[in-house]
PDB file of N, CA and C in Angstrom:
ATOM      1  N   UNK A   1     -73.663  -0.970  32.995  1.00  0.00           N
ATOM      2  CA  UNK A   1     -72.967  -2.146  33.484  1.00  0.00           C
ATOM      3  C   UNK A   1     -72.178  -1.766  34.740  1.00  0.00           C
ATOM      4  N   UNK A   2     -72.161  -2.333  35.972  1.00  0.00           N
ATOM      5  CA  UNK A   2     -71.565  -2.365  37.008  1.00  0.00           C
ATOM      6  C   UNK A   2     -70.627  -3.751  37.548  1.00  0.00           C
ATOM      7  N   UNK A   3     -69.554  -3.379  38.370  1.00  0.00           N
ATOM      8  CA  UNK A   3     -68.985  -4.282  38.503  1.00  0.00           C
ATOM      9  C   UNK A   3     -68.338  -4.505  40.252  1.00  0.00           C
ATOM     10  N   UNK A   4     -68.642  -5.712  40.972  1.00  0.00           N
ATOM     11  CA  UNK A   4     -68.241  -6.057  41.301  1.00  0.00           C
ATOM     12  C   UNK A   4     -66.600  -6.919  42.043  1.00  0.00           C
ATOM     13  N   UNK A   5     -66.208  -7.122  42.805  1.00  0.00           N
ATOM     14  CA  UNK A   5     -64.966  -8.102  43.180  1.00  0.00           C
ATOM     15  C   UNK A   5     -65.434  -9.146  43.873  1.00  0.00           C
ATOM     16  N   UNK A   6     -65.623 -10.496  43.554  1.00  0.00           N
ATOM     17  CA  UNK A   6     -66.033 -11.556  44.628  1.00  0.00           C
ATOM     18  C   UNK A   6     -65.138 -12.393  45.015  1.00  0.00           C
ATOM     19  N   UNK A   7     -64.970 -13.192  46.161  1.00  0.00           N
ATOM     20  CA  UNK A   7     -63.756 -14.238  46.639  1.00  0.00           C
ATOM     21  C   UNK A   7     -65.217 -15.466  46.773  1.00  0.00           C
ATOM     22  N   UNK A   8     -64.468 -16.426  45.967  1.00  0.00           N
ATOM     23  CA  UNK A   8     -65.273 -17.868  46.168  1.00  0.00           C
ATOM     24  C   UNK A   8     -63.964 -18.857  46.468  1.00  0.00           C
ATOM     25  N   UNK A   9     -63.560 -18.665  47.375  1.00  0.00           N
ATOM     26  CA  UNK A   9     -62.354 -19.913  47.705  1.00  0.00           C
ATOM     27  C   UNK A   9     -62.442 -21.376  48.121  1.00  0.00           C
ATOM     28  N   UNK A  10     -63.762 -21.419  48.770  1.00  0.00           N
ATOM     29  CA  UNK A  10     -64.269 -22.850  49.124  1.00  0.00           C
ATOM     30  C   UNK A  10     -65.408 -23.095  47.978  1.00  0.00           C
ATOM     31  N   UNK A  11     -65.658 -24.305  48.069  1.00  0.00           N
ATOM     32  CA  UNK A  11     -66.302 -24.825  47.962  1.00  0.00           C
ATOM     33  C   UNK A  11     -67.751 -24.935  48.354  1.00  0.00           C
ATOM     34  N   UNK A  12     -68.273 -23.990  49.838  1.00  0.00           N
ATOM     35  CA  UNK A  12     -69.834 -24.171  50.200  1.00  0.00           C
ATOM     36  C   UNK A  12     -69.285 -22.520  49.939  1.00  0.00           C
ATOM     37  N   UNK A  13     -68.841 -21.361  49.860  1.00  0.00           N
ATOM     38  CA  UNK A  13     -69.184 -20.352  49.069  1.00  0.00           C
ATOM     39  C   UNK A  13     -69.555 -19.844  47.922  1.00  0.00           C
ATOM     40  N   UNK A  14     -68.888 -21.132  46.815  1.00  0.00           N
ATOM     41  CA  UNK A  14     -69.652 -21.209  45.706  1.00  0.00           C
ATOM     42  C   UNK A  14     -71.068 -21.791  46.008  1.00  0.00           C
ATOM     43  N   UNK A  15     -71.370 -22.436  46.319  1.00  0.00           N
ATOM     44  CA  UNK A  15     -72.388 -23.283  46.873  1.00  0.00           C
ATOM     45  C   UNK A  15     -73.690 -22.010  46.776  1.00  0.00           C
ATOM     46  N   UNK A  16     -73.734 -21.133  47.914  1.00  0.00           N
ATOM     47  CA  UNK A  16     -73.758 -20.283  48.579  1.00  0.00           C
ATOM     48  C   UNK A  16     -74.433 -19.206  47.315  1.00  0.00           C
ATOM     49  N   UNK A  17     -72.690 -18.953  47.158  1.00  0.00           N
ATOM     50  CA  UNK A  17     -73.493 -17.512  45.920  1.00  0.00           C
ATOM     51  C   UNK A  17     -73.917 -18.043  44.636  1.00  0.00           C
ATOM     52  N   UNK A  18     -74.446 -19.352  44.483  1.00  0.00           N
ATOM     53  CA  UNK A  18     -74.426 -19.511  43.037  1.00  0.00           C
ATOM     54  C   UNK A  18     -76.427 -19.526  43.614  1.00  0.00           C
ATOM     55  N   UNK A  19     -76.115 -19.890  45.238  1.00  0.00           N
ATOM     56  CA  UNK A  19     -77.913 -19.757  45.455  1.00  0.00           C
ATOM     57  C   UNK A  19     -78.650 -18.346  45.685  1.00  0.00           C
ATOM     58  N   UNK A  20     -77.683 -17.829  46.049  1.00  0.00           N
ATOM     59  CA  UNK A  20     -78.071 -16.129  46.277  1.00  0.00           C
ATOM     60  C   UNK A  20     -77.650 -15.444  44.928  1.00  0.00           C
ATOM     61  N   UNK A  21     -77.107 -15.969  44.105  1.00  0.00           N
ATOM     62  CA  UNK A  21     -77.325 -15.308  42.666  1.00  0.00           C
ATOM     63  C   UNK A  21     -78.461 -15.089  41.754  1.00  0.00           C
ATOM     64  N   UNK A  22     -78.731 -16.693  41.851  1.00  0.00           N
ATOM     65  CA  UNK A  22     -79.691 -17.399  41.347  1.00  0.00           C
ATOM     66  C   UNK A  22     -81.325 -16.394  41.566  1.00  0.00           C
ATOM     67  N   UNK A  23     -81.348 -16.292  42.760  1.00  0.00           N
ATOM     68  CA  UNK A  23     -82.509 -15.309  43.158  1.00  0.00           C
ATOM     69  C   UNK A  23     -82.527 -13.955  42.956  1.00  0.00           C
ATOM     70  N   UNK A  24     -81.478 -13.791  42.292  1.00  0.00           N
ATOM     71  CA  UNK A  24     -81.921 -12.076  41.990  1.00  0.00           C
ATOM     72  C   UNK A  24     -81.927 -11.997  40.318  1.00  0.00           C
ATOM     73  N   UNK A  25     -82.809 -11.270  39.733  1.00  0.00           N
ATOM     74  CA  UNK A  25     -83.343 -11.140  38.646  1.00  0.00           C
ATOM     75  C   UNK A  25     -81.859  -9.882  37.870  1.00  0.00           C
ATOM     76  N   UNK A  26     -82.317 -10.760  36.717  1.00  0.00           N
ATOM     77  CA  UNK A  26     -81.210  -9.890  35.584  1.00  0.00           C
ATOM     78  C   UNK A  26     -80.174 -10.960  35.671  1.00  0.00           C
ATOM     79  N   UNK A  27     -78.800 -10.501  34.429  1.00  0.00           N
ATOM     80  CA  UNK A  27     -77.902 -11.310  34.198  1.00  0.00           C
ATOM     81  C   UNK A  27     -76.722 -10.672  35.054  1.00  0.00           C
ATOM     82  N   UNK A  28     -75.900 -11.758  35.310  1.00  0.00           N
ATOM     83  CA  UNK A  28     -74.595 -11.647  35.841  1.00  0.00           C
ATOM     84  C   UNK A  28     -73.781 -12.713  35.213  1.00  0.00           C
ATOM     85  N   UNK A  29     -72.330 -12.184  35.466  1.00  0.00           N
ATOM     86  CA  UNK A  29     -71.404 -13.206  34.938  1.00  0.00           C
ATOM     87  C   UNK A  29     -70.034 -12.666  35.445  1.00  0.00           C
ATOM     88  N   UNK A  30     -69.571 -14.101  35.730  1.00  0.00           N
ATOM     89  CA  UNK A  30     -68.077 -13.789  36.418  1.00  0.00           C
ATOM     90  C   UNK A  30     -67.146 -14.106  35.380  1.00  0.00           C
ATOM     91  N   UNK A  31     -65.846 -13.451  35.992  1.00  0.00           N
ATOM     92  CA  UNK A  31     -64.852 -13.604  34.837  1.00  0.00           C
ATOM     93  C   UNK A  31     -63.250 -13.285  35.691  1.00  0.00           C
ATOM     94  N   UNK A  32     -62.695 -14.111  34.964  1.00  0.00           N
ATOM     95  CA  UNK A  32     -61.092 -14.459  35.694  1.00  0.00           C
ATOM     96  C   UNK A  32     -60.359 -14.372  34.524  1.00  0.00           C
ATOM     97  N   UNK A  33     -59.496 -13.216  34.595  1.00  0.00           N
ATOM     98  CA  UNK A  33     -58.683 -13.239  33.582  1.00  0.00           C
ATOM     99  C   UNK A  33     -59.285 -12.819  32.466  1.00  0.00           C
ATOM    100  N   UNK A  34     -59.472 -14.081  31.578  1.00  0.00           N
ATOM    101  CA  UNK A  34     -60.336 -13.445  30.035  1.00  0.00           C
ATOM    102  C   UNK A  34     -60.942 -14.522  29.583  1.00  0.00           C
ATOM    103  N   UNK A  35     -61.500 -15.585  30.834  1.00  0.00           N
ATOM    104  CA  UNK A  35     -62.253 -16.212  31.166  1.00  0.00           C
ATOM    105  C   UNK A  35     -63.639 -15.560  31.372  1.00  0.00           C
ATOM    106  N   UNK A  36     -65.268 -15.675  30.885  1.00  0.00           N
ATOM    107  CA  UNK A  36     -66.299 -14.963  31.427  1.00  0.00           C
ATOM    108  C   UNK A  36     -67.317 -16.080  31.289  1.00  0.00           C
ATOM    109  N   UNK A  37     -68.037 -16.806  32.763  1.00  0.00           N
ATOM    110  CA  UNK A  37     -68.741 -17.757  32.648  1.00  0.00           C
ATOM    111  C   UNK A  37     -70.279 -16.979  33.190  1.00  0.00           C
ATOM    112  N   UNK A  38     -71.210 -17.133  33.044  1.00  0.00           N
ATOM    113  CA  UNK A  38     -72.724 -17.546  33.898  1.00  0.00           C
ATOM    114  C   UNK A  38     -72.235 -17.520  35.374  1.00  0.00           C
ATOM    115  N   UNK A  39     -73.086 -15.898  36.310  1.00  0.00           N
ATOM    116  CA  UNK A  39     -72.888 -16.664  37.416  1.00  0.00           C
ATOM    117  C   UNK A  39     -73.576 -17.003  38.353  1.00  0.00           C
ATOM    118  N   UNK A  40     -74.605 -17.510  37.289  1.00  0.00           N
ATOM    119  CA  UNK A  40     -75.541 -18.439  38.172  1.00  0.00           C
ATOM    120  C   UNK A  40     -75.499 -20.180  37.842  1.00  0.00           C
ATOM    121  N   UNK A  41     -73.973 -20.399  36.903  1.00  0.00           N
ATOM    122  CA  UNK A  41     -73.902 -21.718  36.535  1.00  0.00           C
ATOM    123  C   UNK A  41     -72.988 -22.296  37.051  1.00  0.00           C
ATOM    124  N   UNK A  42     -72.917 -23.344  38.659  1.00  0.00           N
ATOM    125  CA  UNK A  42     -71.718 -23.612  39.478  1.00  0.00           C
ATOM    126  C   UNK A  42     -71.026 -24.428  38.591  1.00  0.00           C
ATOM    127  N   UNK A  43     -71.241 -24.979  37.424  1.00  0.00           N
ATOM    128  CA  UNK A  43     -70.260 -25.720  36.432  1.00  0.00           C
ATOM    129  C   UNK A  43     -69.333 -24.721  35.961  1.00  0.00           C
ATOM    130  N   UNK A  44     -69.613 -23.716  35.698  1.00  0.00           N
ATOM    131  CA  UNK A  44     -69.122 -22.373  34.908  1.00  0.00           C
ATOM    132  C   UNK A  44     -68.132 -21.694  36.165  1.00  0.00           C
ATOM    133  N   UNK A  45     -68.278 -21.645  36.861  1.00  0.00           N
ATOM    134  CA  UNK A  45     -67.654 -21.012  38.385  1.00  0.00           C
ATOM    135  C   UNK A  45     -66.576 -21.959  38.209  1.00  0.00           C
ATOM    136  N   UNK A  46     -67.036 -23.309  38.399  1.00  0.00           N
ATOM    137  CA  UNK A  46     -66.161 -23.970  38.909  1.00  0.00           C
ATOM    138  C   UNK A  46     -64.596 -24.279  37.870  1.00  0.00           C
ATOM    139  N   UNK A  47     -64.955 -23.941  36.678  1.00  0.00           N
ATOM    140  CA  UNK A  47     -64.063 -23.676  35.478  1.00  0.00           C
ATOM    141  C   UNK A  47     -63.395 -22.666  35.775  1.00  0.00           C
ATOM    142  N   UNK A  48     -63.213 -21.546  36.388  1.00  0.00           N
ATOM    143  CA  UNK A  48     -62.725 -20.946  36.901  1.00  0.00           C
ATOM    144  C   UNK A  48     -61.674 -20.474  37.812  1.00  0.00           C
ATOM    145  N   UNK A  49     -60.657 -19.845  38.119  1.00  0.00           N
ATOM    146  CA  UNK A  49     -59.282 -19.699  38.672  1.00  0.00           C
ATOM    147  C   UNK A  49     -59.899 -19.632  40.175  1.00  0.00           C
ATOM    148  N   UNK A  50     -60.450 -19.508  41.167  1.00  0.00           N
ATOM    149  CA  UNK A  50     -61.297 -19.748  42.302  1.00  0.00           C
ATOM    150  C   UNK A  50     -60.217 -18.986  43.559  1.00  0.00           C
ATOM    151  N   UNK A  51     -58.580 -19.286  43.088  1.00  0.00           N
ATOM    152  CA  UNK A  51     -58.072 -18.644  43.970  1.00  0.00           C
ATOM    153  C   UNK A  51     -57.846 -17.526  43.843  1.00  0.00           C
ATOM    154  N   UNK A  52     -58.005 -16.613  42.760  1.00  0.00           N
ATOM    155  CA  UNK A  52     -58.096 -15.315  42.277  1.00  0.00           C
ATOM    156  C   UNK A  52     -59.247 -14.419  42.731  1.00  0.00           C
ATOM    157  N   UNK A  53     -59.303 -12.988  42.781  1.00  0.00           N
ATOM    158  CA  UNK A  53     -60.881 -12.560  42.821  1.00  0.00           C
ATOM    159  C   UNK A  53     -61.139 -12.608  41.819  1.00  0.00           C
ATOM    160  N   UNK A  54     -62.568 -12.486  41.700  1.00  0.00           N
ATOM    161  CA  UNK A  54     -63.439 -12.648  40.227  1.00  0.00           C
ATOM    162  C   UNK A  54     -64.205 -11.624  40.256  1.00  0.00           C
ATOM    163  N   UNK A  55     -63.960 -11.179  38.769  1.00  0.00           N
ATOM    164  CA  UNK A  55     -65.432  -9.975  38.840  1.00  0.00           C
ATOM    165  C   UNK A  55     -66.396 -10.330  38.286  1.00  0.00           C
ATOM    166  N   UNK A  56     -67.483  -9.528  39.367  1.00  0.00           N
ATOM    167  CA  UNK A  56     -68.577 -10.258  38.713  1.00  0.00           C
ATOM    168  C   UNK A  56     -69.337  -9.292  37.754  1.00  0.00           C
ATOM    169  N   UNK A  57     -69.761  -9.131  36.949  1.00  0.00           N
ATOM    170  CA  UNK A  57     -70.371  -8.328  36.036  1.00  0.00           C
ATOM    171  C   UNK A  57     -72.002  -8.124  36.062  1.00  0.00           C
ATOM    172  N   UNK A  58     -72.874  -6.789  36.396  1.00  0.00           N
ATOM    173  CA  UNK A  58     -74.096  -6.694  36.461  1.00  0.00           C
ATOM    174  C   UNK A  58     -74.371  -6.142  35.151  1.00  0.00           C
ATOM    175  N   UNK A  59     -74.890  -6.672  34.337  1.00  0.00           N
ATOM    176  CA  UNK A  59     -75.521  -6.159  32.838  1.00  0.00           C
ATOM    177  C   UNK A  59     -76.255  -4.794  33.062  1.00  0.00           C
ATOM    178  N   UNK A  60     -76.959  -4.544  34.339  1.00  0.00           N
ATOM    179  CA  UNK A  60     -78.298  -3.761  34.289  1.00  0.00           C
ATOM    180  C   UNK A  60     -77.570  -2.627  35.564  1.00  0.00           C
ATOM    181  N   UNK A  61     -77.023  -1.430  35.517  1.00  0.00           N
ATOM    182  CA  UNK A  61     -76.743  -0.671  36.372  1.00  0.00           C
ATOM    183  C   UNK A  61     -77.827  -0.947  37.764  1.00  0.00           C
ATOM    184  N   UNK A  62     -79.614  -0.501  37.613  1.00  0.00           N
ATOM    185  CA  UNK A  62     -80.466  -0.568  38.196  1.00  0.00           C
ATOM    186  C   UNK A  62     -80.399  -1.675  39.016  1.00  0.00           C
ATOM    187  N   UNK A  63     -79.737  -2.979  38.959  1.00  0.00           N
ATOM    188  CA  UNK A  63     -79.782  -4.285  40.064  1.00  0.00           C
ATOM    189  C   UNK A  63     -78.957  -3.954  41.183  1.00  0.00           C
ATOM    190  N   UNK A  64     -77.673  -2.844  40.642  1.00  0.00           N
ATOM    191  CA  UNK A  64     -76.233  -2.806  41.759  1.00  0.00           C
ATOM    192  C   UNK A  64     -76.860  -3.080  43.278  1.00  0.00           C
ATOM    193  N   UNK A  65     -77.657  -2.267  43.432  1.00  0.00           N
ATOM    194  CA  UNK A  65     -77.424  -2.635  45.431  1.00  0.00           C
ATOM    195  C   UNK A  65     -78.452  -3.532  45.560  1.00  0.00           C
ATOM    196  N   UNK A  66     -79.899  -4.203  44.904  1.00  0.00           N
ATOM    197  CA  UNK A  66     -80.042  -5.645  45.367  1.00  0.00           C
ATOM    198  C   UNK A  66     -78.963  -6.261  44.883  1.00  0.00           C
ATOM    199  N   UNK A  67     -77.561  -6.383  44.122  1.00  0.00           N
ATOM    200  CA  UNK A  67     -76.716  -7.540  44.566  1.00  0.00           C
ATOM    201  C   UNK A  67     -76.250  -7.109  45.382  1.00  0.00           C
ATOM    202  N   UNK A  68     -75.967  -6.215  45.959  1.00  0.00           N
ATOM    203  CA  UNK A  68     -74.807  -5.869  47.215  1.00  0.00           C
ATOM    204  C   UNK A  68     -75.649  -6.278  47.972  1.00  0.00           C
ATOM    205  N   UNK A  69     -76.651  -5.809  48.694  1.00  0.00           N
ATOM    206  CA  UNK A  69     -77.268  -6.456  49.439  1.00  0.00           C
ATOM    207  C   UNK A  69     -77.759  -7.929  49.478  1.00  0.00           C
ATOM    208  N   UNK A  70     -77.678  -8.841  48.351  1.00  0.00           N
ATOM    209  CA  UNK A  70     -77.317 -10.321  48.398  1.00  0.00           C
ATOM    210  C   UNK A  70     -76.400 -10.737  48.379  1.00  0.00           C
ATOM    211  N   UNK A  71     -75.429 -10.440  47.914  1.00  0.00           N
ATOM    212  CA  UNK A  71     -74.008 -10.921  48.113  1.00  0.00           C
ATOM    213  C   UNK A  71     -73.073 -10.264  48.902  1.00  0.00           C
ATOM    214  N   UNK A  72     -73.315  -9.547  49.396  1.00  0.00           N
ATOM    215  CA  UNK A  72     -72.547  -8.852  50.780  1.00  0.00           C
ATOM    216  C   UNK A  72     -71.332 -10.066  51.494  1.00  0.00           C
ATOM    217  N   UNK A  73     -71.362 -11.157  51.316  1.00  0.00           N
ATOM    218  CA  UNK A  73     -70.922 -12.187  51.932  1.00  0.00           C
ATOM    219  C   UNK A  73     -69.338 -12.241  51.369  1.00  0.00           C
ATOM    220  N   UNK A  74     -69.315 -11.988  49.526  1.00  0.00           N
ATOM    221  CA  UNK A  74     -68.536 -12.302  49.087  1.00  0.00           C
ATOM    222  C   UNK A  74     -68.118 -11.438  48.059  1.00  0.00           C
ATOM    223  N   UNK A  75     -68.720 -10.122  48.692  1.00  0.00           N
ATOM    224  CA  UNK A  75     -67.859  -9.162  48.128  1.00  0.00           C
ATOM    225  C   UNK A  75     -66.566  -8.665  49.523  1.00  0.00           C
ATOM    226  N   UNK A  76     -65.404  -8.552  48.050  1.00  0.00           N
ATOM    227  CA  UNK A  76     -64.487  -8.213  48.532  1.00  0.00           C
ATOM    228  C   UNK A  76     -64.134  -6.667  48.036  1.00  0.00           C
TER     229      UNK A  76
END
């Protein structure tokens, strides 16, 4: 399991990474606090503290740098 920091503060960044999530294979999931939603589900994001960073969680060590290299945008 690997982990991430992401900033989704607007509105077309969720937008954004919930479409560049979406395309990369394996599970992820963000989590705020002790909050942990889907994060490929913008309903689930959007339940979420948004002004906080969020981590995002990679189930599968082996995905880490195709997400870095897709989400590069909104890692912090």
């Amino acid at each position: 399991m690997a982990e991430l920091n992401i900033s989704l503060n607007t509105i077309e960044k969720v937008k954004g990474f919930v479409n560049a999530v979406s395309s990369l294979d394996g599970d992820y999931d963000l989590s705020s606090d002790r909050y942990v939603v889907d994060a490929k589900s913008i309903m689930g994001i959007f339940s979420l503290d948004l002004g906080k960073v969020l981590k995002l969680i990679i189930r599968d060590d082996s995905l880490l740098d195709a997400a870095k290299a897709k989400l590069a945008d909104y890692i912090v």
